[in-house]
N, C-alpha and C. Protein backbone atom coordinates (compact mmCIF):
# COMPACT_ATOMS: atom_id res chain seq x y z
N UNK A 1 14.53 -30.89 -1.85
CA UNK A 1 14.77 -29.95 -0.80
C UNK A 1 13.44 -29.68 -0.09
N UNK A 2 13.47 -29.78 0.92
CA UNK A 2 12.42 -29.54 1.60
C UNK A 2 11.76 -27.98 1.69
N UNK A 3 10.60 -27.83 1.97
CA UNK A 3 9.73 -26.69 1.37
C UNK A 3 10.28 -25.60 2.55
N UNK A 4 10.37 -25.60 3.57
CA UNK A 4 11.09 -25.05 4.42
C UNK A 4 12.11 -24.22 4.54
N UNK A 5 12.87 -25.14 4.05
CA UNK A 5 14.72 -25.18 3.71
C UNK A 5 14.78 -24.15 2.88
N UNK A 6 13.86 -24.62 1.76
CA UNK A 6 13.61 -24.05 0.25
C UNK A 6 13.22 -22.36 0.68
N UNK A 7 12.62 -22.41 1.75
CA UNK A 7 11.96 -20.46 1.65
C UNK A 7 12.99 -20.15 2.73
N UNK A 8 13.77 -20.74 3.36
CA UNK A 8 15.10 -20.34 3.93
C UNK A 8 16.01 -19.88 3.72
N UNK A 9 16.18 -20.37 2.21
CA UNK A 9 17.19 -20.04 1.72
C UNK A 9 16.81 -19.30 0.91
N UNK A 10 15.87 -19.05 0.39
CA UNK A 10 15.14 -17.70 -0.48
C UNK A 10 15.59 -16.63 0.54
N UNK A 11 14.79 -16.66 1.36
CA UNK A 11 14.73 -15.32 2.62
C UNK A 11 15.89 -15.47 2.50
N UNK A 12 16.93 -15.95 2.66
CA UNK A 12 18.56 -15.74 2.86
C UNK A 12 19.01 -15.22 1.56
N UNK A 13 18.63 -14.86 0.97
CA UNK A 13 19.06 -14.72 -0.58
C UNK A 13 19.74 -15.82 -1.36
N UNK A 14 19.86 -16.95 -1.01
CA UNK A 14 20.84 -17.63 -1.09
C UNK A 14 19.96 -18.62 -2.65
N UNK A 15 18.69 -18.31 -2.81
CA UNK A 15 18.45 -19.05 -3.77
C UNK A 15 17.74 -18.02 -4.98
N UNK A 16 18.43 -17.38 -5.96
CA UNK A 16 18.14 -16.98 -6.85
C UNK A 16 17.32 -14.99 -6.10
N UNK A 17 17.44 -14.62 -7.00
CA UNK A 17 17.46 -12.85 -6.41
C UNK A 17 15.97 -13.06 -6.69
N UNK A 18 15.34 -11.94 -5.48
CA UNK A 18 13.77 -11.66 -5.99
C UNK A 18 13.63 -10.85 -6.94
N UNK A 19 12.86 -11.20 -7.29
CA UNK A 19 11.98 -10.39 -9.25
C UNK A 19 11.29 -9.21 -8.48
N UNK A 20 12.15 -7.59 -8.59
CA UNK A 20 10.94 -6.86 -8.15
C UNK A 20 10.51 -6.10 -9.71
N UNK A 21 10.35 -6.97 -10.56
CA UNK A 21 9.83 -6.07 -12.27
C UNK A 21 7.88 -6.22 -11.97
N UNK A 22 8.29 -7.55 -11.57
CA UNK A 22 6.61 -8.04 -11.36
C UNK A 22 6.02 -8.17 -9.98
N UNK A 23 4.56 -7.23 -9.84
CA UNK A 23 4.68 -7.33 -8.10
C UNK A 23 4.07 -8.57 -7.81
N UNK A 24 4.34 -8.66 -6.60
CA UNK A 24 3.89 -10.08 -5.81
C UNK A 24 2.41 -10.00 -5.66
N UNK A 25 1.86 -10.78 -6.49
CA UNK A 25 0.35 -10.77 -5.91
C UNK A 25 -0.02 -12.01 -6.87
N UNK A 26 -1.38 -12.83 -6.71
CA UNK A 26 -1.86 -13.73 -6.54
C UNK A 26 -2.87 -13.71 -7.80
N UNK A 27 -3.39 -14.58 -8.91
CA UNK A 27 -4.00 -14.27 -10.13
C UNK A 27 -5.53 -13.29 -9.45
N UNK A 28 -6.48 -12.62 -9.80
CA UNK A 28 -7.53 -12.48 -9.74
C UNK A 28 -8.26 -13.16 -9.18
N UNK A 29 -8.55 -14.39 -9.60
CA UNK A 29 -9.51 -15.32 -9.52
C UNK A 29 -9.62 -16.30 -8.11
N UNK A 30 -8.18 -15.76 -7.34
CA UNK A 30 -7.85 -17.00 -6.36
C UNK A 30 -8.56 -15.34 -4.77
N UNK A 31 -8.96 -14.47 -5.23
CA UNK A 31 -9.71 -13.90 -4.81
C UNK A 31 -9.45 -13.44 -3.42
N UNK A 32 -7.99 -13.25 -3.27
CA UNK A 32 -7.57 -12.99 -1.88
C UNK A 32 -8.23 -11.43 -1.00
N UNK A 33 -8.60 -11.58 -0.29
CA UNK A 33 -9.32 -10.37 0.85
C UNK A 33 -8.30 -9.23 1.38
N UNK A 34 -7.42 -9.79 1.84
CA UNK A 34 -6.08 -9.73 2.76
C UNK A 34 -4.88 -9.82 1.99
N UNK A 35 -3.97 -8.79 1.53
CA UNK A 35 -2.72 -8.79 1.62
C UNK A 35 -1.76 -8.12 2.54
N UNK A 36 -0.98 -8.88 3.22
CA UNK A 36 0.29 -8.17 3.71
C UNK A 36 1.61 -8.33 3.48
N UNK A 37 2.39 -7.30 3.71
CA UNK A 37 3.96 -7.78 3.61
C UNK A 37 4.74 -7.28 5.04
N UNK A 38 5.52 -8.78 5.20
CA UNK A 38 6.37 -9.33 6.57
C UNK A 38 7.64 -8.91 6.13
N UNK A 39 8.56 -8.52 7.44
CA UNK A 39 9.94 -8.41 7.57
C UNK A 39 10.15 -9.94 7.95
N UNK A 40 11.37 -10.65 7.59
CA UNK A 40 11.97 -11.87 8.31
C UNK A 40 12.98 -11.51 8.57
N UNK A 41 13.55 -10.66 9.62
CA UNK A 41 14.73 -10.37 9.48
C UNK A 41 15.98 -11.74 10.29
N UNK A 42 17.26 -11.94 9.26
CA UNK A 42 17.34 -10.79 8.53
C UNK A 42 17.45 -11.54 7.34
N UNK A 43 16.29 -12.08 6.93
CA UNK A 43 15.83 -12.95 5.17
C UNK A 43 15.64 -11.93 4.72
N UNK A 44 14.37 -10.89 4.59
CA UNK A 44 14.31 -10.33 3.32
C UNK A 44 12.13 -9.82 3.90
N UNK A 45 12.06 -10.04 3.28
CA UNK A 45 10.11 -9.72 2.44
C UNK A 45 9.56 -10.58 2.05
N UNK A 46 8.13 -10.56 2.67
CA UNK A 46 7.70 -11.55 1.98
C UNK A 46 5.96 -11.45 2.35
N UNK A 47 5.12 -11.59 1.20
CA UNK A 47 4.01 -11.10 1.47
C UNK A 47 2.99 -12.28 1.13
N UNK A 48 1.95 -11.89 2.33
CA UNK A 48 0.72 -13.05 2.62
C UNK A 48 -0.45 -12.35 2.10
N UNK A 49 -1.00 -13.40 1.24
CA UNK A 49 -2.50 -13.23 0.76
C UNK A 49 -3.21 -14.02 1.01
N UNK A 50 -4.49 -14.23 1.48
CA UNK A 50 -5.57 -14.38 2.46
C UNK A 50 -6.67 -14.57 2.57
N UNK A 51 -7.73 -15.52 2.43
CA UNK A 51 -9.08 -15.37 2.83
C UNK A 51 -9.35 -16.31 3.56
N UNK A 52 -10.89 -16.47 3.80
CA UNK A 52 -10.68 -17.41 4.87
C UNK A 52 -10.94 -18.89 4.69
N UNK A 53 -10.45 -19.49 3.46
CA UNK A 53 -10.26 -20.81 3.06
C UNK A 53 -8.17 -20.89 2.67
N UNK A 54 -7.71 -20.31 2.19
CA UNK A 54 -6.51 -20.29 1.60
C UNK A 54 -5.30 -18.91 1.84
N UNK A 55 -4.53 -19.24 1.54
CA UNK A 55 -3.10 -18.38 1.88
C UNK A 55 -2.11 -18.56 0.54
N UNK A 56 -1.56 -17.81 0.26
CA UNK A 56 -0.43 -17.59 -0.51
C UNK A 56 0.80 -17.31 0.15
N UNK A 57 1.89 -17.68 -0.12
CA UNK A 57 3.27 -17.03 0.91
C UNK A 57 3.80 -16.95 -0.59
N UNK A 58 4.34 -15.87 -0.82
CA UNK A 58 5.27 -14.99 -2.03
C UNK A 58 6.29 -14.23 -1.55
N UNK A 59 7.49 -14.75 -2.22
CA UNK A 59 8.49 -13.94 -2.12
C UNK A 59 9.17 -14.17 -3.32
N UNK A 60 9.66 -12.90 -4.02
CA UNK A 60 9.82 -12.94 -5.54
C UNK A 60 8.85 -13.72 -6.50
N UNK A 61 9.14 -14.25 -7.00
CA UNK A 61 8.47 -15.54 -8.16
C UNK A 61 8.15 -16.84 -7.80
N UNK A 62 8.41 -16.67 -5.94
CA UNK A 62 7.71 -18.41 -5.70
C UNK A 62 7.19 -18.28 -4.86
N UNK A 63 6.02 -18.72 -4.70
CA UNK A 63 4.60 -18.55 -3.96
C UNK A 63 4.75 -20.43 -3.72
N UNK A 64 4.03 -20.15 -2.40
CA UNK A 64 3.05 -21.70 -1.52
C UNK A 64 2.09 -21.53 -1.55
N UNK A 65 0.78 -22.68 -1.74
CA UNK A 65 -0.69 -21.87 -1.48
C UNK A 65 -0.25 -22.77 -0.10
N UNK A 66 -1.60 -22.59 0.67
CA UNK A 66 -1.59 -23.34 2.39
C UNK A 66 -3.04 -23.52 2.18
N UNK A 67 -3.35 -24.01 3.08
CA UNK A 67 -5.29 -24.02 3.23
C UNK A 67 -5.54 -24.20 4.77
N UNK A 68 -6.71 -23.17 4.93
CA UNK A 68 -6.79 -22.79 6.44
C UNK A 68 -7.00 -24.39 6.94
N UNK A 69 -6.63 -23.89 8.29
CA UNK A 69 -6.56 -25.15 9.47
C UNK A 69 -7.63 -25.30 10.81
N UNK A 70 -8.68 -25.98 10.92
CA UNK A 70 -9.06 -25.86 11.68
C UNK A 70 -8.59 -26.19 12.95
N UNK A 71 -8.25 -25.11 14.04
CA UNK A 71 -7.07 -25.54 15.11
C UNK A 71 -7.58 -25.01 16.47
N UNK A 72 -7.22 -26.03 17.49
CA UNK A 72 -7.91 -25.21 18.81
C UNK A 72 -6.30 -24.27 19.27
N UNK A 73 -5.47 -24.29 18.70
CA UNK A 73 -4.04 -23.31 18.86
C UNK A 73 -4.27 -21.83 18.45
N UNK A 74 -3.87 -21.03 19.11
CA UNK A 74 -3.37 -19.53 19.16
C UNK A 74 -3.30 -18.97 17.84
N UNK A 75 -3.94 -17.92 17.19
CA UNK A 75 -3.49 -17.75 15.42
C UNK A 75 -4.87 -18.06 14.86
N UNK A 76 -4.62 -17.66 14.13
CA UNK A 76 -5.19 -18.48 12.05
C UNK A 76 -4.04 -19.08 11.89
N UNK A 77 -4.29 -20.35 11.57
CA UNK A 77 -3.32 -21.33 10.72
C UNK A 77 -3.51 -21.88 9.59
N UNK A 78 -2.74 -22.08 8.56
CA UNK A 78 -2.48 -22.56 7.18
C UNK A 78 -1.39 -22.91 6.78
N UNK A 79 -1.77 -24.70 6.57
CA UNK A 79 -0.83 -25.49 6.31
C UNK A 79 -0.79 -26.21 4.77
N UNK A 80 0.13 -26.47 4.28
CA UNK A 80 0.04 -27.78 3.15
C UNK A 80 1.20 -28.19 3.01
N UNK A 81 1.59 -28.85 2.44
CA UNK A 81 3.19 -29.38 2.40
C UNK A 81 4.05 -29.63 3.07
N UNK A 82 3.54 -29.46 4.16
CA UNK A 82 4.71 -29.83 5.69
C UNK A 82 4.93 -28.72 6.00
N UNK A 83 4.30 -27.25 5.47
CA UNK A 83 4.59 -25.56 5.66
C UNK A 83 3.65 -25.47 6.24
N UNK A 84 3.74 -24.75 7.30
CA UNK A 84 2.26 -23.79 8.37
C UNK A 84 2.81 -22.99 8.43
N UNK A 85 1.60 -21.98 8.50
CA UNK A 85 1.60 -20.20 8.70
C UNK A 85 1.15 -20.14 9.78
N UNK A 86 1.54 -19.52 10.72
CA UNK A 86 0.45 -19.07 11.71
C UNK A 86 0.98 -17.15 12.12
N UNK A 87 -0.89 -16.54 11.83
CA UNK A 87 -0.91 -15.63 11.90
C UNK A 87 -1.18 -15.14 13.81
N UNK A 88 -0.67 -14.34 14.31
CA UNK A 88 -0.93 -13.84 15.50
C UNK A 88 -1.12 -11.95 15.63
N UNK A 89 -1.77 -11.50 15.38
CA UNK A 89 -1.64 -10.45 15.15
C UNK A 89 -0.85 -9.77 14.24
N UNK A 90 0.30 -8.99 14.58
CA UNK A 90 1.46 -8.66 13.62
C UNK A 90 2.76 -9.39 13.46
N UNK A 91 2.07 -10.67 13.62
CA UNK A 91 3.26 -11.65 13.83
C UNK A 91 2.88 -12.58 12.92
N UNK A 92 4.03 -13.15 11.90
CA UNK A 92 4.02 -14.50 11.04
C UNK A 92 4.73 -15.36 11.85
N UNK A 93 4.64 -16.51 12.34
CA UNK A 93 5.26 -17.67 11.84
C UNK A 93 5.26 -18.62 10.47
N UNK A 94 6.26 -19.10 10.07
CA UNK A 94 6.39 -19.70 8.53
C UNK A 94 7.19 -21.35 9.82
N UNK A 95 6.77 -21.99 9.83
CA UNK A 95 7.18 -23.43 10.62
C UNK A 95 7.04 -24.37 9.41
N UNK A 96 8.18 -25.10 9.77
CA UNK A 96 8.38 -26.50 9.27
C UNK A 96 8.96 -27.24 10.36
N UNK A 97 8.33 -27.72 11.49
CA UNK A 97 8.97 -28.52 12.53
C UNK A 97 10.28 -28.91 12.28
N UNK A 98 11.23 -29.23 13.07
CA UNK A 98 11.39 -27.94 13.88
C UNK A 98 12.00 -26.67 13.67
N UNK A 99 12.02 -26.53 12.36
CA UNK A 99 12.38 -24.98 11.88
C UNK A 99 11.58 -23.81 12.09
N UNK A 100 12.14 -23.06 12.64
CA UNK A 100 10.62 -21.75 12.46
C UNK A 100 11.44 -19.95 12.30
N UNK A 101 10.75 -19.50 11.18
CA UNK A 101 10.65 -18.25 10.76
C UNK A 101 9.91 -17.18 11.54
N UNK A 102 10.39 -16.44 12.26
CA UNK A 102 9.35 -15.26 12.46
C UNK A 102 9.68 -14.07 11.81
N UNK A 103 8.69 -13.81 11.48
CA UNK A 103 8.24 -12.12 10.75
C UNK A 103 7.49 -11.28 11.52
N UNK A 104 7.29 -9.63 11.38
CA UNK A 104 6.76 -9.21 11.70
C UNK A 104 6.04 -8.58 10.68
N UNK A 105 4.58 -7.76 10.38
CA UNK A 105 4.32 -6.91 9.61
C UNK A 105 4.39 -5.12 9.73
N UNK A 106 4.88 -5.32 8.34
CA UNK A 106 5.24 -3.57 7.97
C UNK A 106 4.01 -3.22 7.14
N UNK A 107 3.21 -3.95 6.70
CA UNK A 107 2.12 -2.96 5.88
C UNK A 107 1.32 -3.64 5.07
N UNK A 108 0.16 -3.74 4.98
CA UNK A 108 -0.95 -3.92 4.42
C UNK A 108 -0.63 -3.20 2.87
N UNK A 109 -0.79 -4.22 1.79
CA UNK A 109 -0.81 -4.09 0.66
C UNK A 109 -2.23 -3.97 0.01
């Protein structure tokens, strides 16, 4: 299933319920600067952690890492797996050509 598809159908609920026992966040060591959490409506939550080499995308118990992109395009971008993030202010995109997710942010974690 493609990585895309795969957080599509998460955000849709459609693949297994999110774990809220354990919060969403990223080991220590991977040393994120930046957390936020996005509305996708109408998927669900889903929160980005951040510095300025790497990205996390978490929602429940399954996380993507990405790794920043050097890009002359609009945003911070972070891609790996055929998944890009692109940050625009209070705006996520989650793209998998030609699929695309938008989120907005509700709050700094």
């Amino acid at each position: 299933m493609n990585c895309l598809l795969r957080w599509g159908l998460l955000l849709a609920g459609l693949i297994g319920p999110a774990t809220r026992a354990q919060p969403m966040q990223s080991p220590w060591w991977e040393d994120y600067a930046i957390r936020d959490r996005y509305l996708c409506r109408p998927h669900g939550m889903v929160v980005v952690e951040r510095n300025d080499a790497q990205a996390s995308l978490i929602q429940g118990p399954f996380r993507s890492t990405l790794f920043r992109e050097t890009s002359e395009g609009v945003g911070i971008r972070y891609s790996g797996d055929g998944l890009r993030l692109i940050l625009r202010g209070d705006e996520l995109t989650v793209e998998q050509l030609p699929q695309r997710i938008l989120c907005l942010r509700t709050d700094q974690v």
